[in-house]
N, C-alpha and C. Protein backbone atom coordinates (compact mmCIF):
# COMPACT_ATOMS: atom_id res chain seq x y z
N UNK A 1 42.13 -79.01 -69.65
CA UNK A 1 42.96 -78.68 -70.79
C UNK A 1 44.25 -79.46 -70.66
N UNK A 2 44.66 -79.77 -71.92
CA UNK A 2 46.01 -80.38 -71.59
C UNK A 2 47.21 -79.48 -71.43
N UNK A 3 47.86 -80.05 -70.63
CA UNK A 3 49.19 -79.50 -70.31
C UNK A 3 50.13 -79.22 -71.86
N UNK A 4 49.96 -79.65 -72.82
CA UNK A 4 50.78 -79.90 -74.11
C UNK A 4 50.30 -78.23 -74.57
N UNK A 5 48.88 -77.97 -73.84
CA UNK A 5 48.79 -76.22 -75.05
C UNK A 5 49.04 -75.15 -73.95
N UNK A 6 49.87 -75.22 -72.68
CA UNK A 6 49.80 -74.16 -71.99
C UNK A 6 51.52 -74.48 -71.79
N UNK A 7 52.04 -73.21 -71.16
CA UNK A 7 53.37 -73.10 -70.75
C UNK A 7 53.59 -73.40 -69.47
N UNK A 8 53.20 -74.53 -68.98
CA UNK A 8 53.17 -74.96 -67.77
C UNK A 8 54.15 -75.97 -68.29
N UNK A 9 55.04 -76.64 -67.16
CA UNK A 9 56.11 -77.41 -66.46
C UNK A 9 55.51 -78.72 -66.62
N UNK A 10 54.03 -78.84 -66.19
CA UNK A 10 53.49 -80.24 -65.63
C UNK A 10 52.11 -79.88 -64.94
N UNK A 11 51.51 -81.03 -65.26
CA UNK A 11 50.25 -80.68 -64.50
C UNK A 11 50.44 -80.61 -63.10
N UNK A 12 51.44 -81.13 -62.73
CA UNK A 12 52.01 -80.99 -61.27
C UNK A 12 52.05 -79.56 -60.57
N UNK A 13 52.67 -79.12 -61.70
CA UNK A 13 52.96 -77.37 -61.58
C UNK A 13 51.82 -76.78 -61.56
N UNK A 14 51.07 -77.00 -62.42
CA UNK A 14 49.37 -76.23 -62.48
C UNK A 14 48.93 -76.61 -61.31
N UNK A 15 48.45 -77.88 -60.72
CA UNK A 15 47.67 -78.00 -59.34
C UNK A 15 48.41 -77.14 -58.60
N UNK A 16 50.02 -76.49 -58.47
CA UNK A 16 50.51 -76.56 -57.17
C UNK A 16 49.94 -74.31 -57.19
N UNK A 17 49.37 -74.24 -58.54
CA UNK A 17 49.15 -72.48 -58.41
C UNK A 17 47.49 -72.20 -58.34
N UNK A 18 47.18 -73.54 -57.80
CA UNK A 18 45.43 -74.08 -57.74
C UNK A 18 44.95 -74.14 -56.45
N UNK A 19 45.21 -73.21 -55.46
CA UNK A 19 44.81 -73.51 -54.04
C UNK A 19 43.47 -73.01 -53.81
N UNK A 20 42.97 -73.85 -52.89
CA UNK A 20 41.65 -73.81 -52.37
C UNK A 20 41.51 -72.22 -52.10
N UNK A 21 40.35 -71.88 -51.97
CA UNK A 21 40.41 -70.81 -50.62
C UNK A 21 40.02 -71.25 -49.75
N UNK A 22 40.43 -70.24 -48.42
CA UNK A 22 40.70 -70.02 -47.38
C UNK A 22 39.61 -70.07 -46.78
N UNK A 23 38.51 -70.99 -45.26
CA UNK A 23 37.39 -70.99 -45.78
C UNK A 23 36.69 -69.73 -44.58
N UNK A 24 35.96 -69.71 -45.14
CA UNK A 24 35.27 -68.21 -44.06
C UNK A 24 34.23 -68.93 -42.95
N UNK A 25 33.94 -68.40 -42.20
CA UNK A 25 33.09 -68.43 -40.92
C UNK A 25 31.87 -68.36 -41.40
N UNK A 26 31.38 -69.41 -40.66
CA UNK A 26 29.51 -69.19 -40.89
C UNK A 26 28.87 -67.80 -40.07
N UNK A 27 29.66 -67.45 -39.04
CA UNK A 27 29.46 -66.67 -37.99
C UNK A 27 29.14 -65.21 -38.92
N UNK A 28 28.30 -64.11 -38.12
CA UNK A 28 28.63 -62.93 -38.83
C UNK A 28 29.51 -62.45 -38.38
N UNK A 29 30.22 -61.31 -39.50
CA UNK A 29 31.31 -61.12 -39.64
C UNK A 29 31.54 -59.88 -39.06
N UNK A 30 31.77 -59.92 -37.56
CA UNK A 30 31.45 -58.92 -36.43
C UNK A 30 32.83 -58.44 -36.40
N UNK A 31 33.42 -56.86 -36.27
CA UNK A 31 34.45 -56.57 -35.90
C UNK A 31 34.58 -55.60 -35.47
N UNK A 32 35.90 -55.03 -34.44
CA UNK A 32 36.11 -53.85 -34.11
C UNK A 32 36.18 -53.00 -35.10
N UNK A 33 36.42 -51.81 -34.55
CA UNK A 33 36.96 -50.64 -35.93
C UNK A 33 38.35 -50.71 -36.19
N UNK A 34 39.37 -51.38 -34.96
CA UNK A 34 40.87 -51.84 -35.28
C UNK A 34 40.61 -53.26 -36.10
N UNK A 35 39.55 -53.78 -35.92
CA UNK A 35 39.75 -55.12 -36.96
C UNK A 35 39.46 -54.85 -38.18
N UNK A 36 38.16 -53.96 -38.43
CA UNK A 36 38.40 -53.44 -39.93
C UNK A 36 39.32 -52.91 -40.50
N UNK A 37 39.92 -52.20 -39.84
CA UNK A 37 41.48 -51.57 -39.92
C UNK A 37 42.32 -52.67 -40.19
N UNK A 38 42.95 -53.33 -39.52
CA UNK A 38 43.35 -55.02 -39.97
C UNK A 38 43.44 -55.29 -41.16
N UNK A 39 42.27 -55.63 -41.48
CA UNK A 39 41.50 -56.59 -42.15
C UNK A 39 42.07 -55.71 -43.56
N UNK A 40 41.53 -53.93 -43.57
CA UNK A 40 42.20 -53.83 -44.66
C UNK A 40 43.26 -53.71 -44.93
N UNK A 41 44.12 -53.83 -43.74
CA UNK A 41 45.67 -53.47 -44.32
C UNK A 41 46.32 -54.83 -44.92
N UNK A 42 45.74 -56.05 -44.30
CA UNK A 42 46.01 -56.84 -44.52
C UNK A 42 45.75 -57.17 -46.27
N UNK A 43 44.21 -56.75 -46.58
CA UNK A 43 44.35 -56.81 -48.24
C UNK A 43 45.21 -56.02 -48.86
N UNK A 44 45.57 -55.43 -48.25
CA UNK A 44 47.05 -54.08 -49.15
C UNK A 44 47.77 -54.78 -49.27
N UNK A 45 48.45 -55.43 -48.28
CA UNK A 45 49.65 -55.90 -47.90
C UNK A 45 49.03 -57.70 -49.35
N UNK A 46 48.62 -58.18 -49.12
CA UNK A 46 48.14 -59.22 -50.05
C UNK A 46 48.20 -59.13 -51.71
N UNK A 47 47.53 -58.06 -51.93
CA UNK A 47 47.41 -57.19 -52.99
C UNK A 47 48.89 -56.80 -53.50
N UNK A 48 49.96 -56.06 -52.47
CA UNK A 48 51.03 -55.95 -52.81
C UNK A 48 51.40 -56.86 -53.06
N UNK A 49 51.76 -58.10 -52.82
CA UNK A 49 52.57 -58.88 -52.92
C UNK A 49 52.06 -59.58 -53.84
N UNK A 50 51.14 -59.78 -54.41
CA UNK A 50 50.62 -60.64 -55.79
C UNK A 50 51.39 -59.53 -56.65
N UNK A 51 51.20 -58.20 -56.64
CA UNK A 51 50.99 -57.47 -57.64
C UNK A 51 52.92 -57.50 -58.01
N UNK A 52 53.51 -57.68 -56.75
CA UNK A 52 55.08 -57.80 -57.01
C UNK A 52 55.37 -59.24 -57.55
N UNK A 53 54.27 -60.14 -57.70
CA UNK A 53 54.96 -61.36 -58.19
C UNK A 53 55.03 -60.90 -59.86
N UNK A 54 54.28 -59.90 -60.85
CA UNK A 54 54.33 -59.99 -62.10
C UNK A 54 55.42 -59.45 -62.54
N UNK A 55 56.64 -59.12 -61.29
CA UNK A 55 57.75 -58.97 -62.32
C UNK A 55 58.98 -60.46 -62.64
N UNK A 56 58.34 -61.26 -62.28
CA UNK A 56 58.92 -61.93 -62.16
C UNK A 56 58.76 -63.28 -63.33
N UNK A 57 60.15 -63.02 -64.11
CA UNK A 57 59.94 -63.95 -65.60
C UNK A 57 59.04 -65.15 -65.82
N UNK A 58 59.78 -65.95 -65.19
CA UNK A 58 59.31 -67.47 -65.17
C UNK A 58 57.80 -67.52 -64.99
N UNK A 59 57.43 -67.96 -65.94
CA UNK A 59 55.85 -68.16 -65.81
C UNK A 59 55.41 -68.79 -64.83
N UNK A 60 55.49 -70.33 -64.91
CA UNK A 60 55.65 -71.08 -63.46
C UNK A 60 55.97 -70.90 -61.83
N UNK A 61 56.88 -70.35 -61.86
CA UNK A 61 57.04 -69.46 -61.06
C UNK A 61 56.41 -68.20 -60.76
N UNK A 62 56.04 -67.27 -61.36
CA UNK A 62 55.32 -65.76 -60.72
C UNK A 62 53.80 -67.16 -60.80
N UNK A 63 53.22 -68.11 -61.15
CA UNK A 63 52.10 -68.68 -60.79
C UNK A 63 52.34 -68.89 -58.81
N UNK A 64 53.44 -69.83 -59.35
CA UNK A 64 53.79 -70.59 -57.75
C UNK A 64 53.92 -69.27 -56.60
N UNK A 65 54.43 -68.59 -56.97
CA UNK A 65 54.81 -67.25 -56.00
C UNK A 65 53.49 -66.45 -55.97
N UNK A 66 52.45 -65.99 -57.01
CA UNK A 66 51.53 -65.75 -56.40
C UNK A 66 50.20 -66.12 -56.21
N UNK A 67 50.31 -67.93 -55.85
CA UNK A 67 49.25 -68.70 -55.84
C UNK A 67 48.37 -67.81 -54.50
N UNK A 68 49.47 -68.18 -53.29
CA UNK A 68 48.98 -67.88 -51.74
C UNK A 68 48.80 -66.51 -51.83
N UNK A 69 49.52 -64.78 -52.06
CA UNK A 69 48.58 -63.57 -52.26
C UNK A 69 46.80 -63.17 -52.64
N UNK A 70 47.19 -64.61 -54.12
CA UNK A 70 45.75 -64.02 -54.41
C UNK A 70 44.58 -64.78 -54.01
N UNK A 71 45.10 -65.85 -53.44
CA UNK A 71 44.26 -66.64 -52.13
C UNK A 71 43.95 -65.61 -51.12
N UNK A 72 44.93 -65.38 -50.55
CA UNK A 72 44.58 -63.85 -49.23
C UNK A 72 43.77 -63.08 -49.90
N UNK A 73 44.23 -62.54 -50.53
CA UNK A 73 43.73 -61.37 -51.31
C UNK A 73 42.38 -61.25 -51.29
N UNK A 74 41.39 -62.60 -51.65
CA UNK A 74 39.98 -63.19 -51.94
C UNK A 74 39.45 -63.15 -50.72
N UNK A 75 40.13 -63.84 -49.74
CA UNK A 75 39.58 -63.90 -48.41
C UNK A 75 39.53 -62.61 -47.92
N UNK A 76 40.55 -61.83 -47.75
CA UNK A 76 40.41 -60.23 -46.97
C UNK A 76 39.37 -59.48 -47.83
N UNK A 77 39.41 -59.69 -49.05
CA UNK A 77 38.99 -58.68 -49.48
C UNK A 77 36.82 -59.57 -49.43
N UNK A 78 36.85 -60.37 -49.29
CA UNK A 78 35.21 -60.58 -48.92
C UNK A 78 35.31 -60.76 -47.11
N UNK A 79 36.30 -60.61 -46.69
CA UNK A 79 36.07 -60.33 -44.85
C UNK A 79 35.79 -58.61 -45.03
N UNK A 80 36.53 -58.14 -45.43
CA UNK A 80 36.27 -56.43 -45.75
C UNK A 80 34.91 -55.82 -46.19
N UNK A 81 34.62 -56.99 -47.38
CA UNK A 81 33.00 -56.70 -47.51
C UNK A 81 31.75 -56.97 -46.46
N UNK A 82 31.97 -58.18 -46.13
CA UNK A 82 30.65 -58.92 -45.06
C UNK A 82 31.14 -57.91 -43.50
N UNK A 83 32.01 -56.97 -43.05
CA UNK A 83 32.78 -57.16 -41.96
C UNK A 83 31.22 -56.01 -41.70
N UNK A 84 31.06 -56.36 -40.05
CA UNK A 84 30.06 -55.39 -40.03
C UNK A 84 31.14 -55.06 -38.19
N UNK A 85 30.89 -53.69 -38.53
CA UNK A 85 31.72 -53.00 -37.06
C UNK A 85 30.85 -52.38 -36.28
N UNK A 86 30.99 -53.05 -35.08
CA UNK A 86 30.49 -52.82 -33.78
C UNK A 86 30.84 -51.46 -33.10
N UNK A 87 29.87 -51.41 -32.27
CA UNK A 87 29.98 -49.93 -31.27
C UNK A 87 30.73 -50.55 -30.00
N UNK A 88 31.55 -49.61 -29.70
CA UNK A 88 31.93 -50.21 -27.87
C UNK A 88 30.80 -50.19 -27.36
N UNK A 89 31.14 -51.25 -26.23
CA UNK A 89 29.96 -51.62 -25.61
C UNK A 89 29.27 -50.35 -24.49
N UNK A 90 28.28 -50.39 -24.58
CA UNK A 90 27.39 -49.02 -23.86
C UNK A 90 27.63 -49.17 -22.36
N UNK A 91 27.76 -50.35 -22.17
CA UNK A 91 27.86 -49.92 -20.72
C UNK A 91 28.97 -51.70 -20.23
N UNK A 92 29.32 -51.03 -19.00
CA UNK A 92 30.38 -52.29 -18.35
C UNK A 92 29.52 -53.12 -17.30
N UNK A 93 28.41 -53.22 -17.43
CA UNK A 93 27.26 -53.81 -16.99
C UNK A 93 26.89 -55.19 -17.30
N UNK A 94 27.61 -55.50 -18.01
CA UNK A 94 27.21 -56.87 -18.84
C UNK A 94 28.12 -56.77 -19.91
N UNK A 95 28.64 -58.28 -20.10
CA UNK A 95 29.70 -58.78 -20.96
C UNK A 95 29.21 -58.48 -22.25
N UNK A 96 29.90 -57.97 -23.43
CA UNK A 96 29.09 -57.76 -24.77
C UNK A 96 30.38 -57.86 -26.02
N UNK A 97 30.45 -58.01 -26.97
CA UNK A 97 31.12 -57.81 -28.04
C UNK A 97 32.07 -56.96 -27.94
N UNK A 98 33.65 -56.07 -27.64
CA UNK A 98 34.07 -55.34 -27.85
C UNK A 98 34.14 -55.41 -26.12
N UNK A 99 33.65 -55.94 -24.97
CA UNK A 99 34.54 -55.65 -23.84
C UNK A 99 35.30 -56.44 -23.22
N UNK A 100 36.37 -55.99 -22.16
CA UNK A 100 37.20 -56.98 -21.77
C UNK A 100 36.82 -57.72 -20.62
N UNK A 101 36.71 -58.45 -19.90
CA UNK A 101 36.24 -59.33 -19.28
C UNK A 101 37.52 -60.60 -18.36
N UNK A 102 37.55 -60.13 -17.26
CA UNK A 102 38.35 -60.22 -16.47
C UNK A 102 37.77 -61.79 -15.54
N UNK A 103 38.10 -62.75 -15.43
CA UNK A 103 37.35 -64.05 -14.44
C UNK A 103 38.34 -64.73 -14.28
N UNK A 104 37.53 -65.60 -12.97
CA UNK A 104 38.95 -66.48 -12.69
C UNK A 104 38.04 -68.15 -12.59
N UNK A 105 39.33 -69.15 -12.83
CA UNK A 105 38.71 -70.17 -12.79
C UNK A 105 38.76 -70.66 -11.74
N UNK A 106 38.06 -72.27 -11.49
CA UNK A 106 37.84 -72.92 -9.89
C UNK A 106 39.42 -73.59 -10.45
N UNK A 107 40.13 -73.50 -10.60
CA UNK A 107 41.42 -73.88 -10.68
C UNK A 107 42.24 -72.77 -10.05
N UNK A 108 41.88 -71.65 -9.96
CA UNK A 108 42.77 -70.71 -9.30
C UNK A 108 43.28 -69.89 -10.44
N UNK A 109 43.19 -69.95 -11.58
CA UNK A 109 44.07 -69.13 -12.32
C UNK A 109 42.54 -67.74 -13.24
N UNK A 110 43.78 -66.68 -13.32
CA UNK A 110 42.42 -65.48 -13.35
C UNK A 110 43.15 -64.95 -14.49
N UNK A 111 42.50 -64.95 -15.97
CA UNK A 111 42.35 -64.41 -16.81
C UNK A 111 41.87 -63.05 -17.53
N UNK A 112 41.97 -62.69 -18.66
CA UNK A 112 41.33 -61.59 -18.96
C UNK A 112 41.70 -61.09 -20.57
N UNK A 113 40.34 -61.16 -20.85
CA UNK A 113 40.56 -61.05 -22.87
C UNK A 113 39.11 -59.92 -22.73
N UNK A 114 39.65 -59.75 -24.60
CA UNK A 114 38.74 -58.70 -25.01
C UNK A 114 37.81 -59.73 -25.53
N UNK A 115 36.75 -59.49 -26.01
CA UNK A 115 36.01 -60.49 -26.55
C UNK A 115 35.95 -59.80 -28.39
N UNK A 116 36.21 -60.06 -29.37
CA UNK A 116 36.94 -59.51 -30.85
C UNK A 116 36.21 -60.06 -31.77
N UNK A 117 36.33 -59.91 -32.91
CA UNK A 117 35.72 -60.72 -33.86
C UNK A 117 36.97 -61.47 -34.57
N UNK A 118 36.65 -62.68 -35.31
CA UNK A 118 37.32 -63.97 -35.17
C UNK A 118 38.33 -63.44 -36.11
N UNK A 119 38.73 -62.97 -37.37
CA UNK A 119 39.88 -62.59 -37.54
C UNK A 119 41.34 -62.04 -36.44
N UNK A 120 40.80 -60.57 -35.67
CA UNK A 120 41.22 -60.09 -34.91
C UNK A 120 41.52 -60.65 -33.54
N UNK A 121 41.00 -61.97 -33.20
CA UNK A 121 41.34 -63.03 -32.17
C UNK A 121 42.92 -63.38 -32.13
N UNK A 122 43.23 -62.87 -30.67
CA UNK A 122 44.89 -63.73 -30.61
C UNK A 122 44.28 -63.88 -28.77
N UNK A 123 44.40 -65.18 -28.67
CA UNK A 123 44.77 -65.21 -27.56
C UNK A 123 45.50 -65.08 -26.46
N UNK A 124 46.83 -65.34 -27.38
CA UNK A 124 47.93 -64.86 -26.34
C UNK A 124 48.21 -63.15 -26.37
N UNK A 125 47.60 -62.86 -27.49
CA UNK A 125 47.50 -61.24 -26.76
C UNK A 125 46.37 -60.84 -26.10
N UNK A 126 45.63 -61.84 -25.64
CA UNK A 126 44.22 -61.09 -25.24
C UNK A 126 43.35 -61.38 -24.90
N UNK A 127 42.89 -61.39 -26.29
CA UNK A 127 41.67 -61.32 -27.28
C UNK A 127 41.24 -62.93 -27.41
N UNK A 128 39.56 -62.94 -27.45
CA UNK A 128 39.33 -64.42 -28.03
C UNK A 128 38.30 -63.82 -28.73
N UNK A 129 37.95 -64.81 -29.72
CA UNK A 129 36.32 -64.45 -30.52
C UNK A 129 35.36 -64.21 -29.84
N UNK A 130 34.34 -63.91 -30.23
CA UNK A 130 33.06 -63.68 -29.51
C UNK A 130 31.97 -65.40 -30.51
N UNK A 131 32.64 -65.62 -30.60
CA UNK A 131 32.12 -67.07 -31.62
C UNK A 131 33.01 -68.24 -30.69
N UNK A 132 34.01 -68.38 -29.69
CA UNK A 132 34.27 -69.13 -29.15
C UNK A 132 33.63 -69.57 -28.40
N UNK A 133 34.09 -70.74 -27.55
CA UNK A 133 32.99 -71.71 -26.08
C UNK A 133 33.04 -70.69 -25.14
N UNK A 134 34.32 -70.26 -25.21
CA UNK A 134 34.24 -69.08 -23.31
C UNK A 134 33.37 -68.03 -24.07
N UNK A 135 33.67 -67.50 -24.92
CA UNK A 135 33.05 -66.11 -24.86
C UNK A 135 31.66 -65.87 -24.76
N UNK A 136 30.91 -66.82 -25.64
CA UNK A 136 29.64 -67.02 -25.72
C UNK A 136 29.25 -67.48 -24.15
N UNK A 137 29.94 -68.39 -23.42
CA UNK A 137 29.52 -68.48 -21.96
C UNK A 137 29.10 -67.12 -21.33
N UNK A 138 30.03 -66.22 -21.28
CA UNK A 138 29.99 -64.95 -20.92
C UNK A 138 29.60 -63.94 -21.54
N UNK A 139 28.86 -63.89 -22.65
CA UNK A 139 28.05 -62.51 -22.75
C UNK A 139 26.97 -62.96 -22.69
N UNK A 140 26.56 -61.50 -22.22
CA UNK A 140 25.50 -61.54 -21.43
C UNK A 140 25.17 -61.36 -19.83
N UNK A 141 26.57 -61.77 -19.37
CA UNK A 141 26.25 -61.84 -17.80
C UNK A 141 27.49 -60.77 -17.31
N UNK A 142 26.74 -60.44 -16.07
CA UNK A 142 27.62 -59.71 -15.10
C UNK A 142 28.41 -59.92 -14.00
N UNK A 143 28.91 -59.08 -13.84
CA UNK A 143 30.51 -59.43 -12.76
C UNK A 143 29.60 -59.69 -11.50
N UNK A 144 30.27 -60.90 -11.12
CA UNK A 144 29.82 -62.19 -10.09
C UNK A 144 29.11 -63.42 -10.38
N UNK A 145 28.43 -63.29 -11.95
CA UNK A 145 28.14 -64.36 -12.53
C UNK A 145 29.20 -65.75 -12.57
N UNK A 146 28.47 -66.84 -12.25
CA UNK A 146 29.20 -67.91 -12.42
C UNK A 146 29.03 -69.29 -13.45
N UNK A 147 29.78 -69.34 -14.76
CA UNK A 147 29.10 -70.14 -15.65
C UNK A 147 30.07 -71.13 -15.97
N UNK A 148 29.47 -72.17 -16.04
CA UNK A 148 30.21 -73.63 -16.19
C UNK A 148 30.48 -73.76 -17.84
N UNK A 149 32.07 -74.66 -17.57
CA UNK A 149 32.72 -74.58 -18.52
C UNK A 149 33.58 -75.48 -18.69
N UNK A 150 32.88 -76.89 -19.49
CA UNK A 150 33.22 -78.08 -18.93
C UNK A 150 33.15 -78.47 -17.48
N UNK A 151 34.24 -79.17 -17.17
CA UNK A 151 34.08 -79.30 -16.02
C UNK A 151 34.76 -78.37 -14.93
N UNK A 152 35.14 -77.40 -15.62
CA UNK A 152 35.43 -75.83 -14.61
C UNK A 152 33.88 -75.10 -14.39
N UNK A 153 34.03 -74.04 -13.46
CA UNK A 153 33.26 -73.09 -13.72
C UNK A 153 34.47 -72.14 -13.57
N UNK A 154 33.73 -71.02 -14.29
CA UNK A 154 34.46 -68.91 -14.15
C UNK A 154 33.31 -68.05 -13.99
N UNK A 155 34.24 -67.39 -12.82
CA UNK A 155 33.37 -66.45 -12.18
C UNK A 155 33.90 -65.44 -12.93
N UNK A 156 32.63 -64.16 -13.22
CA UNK A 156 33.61 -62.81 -14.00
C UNK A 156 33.75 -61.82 -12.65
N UNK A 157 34.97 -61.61 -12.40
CA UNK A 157 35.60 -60.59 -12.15
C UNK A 157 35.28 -59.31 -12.12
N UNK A 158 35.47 -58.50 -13.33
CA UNK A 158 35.39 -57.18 -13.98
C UNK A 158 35.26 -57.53 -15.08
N UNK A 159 34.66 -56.23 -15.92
CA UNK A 159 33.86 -56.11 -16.95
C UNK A 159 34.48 -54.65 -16.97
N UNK A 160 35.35 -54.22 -18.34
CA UNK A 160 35.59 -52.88 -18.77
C UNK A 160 35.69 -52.95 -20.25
């Protein structure tokens, strides 16, 4: 459409309230019951903030201001749908989805994350995916297992 029949600035302005989405994981969409929790507060919080851009005059503007909300918005709200939530793991017997997992590397340094689903992933608090290189190394196996990782290996530790 041309820019001459809409109240747009410029076609400049239209591409800039035209963002992609956000792209999702091929992975299934595995999560704690705190990541579903997350996940929806996070569409609230998304949701709010689009929904606060319509007071705002300028046409162009409430576009530009709530291009990125209703981008989120799309993404949380189909992570919320596909999200399928896991049981803690049954036993500390073997590395699984939802436990923490304690190893150290042939470098000397000894770690310890939850294994999460990929939204709910922070590493520096923790947590890594269960869709990452380490994690997938390690489930499955038990404390004293030793699995190569590049050119490290990690031994697991504990398993809780």
């Amino acid at each position: 459409m041309s820019v001459a029949f809409v109240k747009e600035e410029s076609a400049e302005t239209a591409s800039e309230t035209l963002l992609p989405d956000r792209a999702i994981s091929p992975h299934p969409n595995l999560v704690t019951e705190a990541g579903l929790k997350a996940l929806e507060l996070q569409l609230q919080q998304a949701r709010e903030v689009y929904d606060a851009t319509s007071t705002i005059e300028d046409v162009n503007e409430r576009r530009r201001q709530a291009a990125n909300p209703l981008r989120d918005a799309r993404y949380f709200a189909a992570r919320v749908h596909t999200a399928q939530v896991m049981p803690d793991p049954a036993s500390i017997d073997i590395v699984a989805f939802g436990s923490t997992v304690t190893f150290s590397r042939n470098d000397g340094r000894v770690q310890m994350y939850r294994i999460v689903g990929e939204d709910e992933a922070d590493p520096k608090a923790g947590s890594i995916s269960f869709a990452s290189p380490v994690a997938r190394l390690l489930m499955g196996k038990a404390v004293g297992d030793v699995v190569g990782a590049g050119a490290q290996e990690i031994e697991i530790i504990a398993i809780s």
